[in-house]
Protein backbone atom coordinates (compact mmCIF):
# COMPACT_ATOMS: atom_id res chain seq x y z
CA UNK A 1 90.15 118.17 123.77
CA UNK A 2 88.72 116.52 120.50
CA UNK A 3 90.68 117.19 117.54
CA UNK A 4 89.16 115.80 114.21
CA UNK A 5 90.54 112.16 113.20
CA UNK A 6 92.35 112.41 109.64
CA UNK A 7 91.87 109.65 108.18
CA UNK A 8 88.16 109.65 108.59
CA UNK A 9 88.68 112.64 106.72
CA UNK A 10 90.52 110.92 104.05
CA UNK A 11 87.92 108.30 103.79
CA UNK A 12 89.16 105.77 106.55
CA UNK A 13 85.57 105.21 107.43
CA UNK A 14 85.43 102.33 104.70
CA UNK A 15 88.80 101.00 104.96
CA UNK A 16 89.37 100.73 108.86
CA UNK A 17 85.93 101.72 110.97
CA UNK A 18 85.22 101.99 114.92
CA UNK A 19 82.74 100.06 116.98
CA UNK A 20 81.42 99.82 119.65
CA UNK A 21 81.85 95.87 120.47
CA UNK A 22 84.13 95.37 123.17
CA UNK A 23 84.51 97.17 127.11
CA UNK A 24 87.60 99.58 126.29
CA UNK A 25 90.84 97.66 128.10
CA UNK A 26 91.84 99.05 131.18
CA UNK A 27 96.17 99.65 130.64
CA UNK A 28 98.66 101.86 131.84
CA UNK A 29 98.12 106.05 131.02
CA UNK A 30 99.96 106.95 127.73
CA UNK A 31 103.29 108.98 129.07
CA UNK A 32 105.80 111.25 127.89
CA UNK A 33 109.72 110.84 128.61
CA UNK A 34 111.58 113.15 127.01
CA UNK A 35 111.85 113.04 123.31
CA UNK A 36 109.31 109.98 123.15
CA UNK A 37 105.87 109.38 123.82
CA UNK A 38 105.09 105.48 124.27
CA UNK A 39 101.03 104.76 124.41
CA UNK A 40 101.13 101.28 126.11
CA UNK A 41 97.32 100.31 125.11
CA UNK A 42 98.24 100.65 121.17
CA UNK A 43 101.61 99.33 122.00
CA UNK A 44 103.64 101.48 120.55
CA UNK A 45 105.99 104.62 120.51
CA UNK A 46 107.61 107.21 118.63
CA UNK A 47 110.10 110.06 118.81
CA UNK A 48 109.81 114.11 118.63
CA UNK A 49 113.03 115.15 116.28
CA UNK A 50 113.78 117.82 119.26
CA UNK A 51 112.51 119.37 122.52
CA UNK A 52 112.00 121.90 119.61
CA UNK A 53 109.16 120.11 118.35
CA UNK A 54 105.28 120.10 120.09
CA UNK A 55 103.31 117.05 120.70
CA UNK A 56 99.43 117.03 121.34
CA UNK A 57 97.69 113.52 121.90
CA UNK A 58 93.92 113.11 121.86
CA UNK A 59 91.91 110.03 122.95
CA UNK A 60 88.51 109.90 121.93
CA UNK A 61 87.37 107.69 124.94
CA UNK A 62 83.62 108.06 123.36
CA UNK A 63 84.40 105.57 120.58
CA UNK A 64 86.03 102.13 120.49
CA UNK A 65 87.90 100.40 117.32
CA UNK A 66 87.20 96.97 116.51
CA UNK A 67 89.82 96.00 119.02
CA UNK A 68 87.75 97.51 122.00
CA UNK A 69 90.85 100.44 122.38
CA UNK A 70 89.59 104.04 122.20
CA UNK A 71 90.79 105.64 119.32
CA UNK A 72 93.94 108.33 119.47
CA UNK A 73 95.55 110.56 117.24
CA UNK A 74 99.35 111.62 117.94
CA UNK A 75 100.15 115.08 115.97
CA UNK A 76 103.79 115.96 116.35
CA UNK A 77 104.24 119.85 115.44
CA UNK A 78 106.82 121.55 113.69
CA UNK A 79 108.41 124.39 115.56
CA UNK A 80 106.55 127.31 115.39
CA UNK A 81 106.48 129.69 112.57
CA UNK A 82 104.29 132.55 111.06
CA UNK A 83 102.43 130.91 108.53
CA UNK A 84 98.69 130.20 108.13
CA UNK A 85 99.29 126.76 109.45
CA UNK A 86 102.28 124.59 111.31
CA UNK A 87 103.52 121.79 109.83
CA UNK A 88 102.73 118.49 111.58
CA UNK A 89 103.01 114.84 111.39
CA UNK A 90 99.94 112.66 112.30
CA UNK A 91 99.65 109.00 113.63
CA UNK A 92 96.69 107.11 114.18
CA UNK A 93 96.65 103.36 114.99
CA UNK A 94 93.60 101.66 113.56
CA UNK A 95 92.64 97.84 113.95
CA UNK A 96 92.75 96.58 110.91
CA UNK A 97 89.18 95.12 109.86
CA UNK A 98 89.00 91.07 108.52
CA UNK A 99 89.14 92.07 105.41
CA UNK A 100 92.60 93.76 105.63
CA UNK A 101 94.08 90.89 107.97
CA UNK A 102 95.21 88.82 105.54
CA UNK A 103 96.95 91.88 103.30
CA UNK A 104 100.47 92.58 102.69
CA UNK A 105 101.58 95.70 103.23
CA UNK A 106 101.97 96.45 100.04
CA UNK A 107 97.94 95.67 99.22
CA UNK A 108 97.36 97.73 102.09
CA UNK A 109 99.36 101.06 101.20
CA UNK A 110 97.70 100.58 97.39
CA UNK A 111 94.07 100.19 99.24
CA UNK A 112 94.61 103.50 101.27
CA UNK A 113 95.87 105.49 97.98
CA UNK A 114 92.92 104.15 96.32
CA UNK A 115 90.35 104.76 98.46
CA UNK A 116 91.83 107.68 100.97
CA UNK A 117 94.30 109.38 99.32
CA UNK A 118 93.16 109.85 95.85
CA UNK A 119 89.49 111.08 96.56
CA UNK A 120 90.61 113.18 98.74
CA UNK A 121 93.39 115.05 97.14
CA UNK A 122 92.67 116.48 93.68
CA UNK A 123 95.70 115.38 91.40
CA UNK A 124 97.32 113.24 93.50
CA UNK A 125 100.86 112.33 92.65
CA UNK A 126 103.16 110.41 94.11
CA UNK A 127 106.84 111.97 94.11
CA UNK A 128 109.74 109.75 93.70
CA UNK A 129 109.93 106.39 94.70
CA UNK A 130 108.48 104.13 97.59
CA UNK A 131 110.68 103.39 100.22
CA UNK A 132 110.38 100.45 102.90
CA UNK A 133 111.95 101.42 106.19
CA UNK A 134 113.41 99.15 109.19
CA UNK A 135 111.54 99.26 112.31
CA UNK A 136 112.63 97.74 115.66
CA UNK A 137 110.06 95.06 114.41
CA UNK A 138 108.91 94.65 111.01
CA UNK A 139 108.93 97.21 108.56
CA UNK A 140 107.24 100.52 107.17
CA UNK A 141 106.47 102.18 103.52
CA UNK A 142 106.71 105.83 103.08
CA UNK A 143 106.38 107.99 100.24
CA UNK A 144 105.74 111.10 98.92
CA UNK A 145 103.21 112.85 97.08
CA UNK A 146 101.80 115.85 95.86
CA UNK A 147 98.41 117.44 94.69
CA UNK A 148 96.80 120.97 93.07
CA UNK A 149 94.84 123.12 94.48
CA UNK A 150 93.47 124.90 92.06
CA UNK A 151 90.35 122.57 91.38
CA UNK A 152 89.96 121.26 94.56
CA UNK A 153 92.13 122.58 97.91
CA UNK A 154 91.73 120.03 101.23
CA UNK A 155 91.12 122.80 103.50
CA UNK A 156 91.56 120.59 106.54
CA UNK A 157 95.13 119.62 105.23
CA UNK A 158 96.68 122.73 103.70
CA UNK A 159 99.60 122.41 102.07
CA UNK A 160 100.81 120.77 98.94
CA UNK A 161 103.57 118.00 99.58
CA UNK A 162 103.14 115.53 102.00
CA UNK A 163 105.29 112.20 103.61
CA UNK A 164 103.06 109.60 103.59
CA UNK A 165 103.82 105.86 106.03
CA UNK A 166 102.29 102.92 106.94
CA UNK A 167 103.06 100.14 109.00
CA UNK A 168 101.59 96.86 110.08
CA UNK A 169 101.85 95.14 113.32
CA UNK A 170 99.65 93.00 115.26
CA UNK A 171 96.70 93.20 113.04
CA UNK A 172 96.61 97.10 113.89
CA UNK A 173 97.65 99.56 111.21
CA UNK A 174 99.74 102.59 111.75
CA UNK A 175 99.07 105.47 109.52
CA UNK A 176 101.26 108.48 109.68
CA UNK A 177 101.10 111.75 107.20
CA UNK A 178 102.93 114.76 107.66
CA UNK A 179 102.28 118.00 105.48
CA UNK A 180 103.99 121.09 104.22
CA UNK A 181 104.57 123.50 101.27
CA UNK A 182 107.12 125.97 100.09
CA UNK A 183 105.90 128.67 102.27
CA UNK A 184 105.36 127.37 105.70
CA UNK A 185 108.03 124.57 105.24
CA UNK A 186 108.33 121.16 104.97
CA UNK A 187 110.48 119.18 106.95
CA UNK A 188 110.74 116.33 105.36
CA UNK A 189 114.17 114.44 107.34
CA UNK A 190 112.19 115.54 110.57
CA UNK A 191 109.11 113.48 109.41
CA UNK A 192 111.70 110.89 107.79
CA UNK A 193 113.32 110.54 111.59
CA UNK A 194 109.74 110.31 113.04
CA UNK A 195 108.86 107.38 111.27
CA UNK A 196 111.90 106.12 111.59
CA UNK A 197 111.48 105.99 115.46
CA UNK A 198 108.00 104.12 115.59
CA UNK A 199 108.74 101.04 117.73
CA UNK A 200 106.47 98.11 118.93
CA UNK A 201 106.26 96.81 122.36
């Protein structure tokens, strides 16, 4: 099953693009052990917040990034509810392209506000402050933000607050955003303990 990529949706296409340049790796199958799902090709995993909680995991093994790795996008759903749409946090490792190697993370969360976030979300506001976050190796920023839509809605990402992370390691960025509103919910120390779990290996 083929679920659409979000951050091409957001605009990804110019800051971190596939290819086709390299045979895709052959590595041990993504797995599931409980709570966590570790994908051994991107070399990383990350935590549900409860049995509660779904998980869905699609490879597109039709594309390659930069790195020769098909691309994947892990959703972690909310429990459900009767809403028009379940809340749900998204990650998506991307290679980063030579441009974006020699980045900080900092340059790099400002780059994807600029050119993902902000075109694609009509008044655009960050909420609060940004906050860097200890991983098993290295580190992560996440933030919130919110937008109107009145002018413009996203249609493929309903809702109106969202948690926002990024985090850097290996020359492969790893985007996470995770969505709500005041009427289908937004569980925001859920997503908080999700990113919080992201470890390298």
């Amino acid at each position: 099953m083929i679920h659409a990529r979000i951050f091409c949706a957001l605009a990804l296409c110019s800051l971190l693009a596939t290819s086709g340049c390299k045979p895709i790796p052959t590595e041990p199958e993504p797995s599931l052990d409980g709570l966590v799902y570790t994908n051994n090709s991107w070399g990383f995993r990350v935590s549900r917040p409860s049995d509660q909680w779904g998980i869905d995991v699609a490879t597109i093994t039709s594309q390659r990034d930069i790195n020769g790795l098909p691309p994947v996008t892990v959703r972690i759903l909310s429990p459900g509810i009767t809403s028009e749409f379940r809340p749900q946090m998204r990650l998506e490792p991307q290679a980063l392209r030579p441009r974006y190697v020699s980045m900080t993370l900092d340059e790099i969360v400002q780059t994807f506000e600029e050119e993902a976030l902000m075109p694609a979300f009509d008044e655009y506001r960050v909420i609060g402050e940004k906050q860097r976050i200890r991983l098993n190796v290295g580190e992560a920023i996440q933030w919130q933000f919110r937008y109107s839509q009145l002018e413009n809605p996203n249609r493929r990402y309903p809702g109106t607050r969202f948690l926002v992370a990024i985090a850097i390691h290996n020359q492969v960025g790893y985007y996470l955003i995770g969505n709500g509103s005041r009427d289908a919910g937004y569980p925001l120390a859920e997503y908080e303990q999700i990113v919080a779990s992201l470890e390298f290996h």
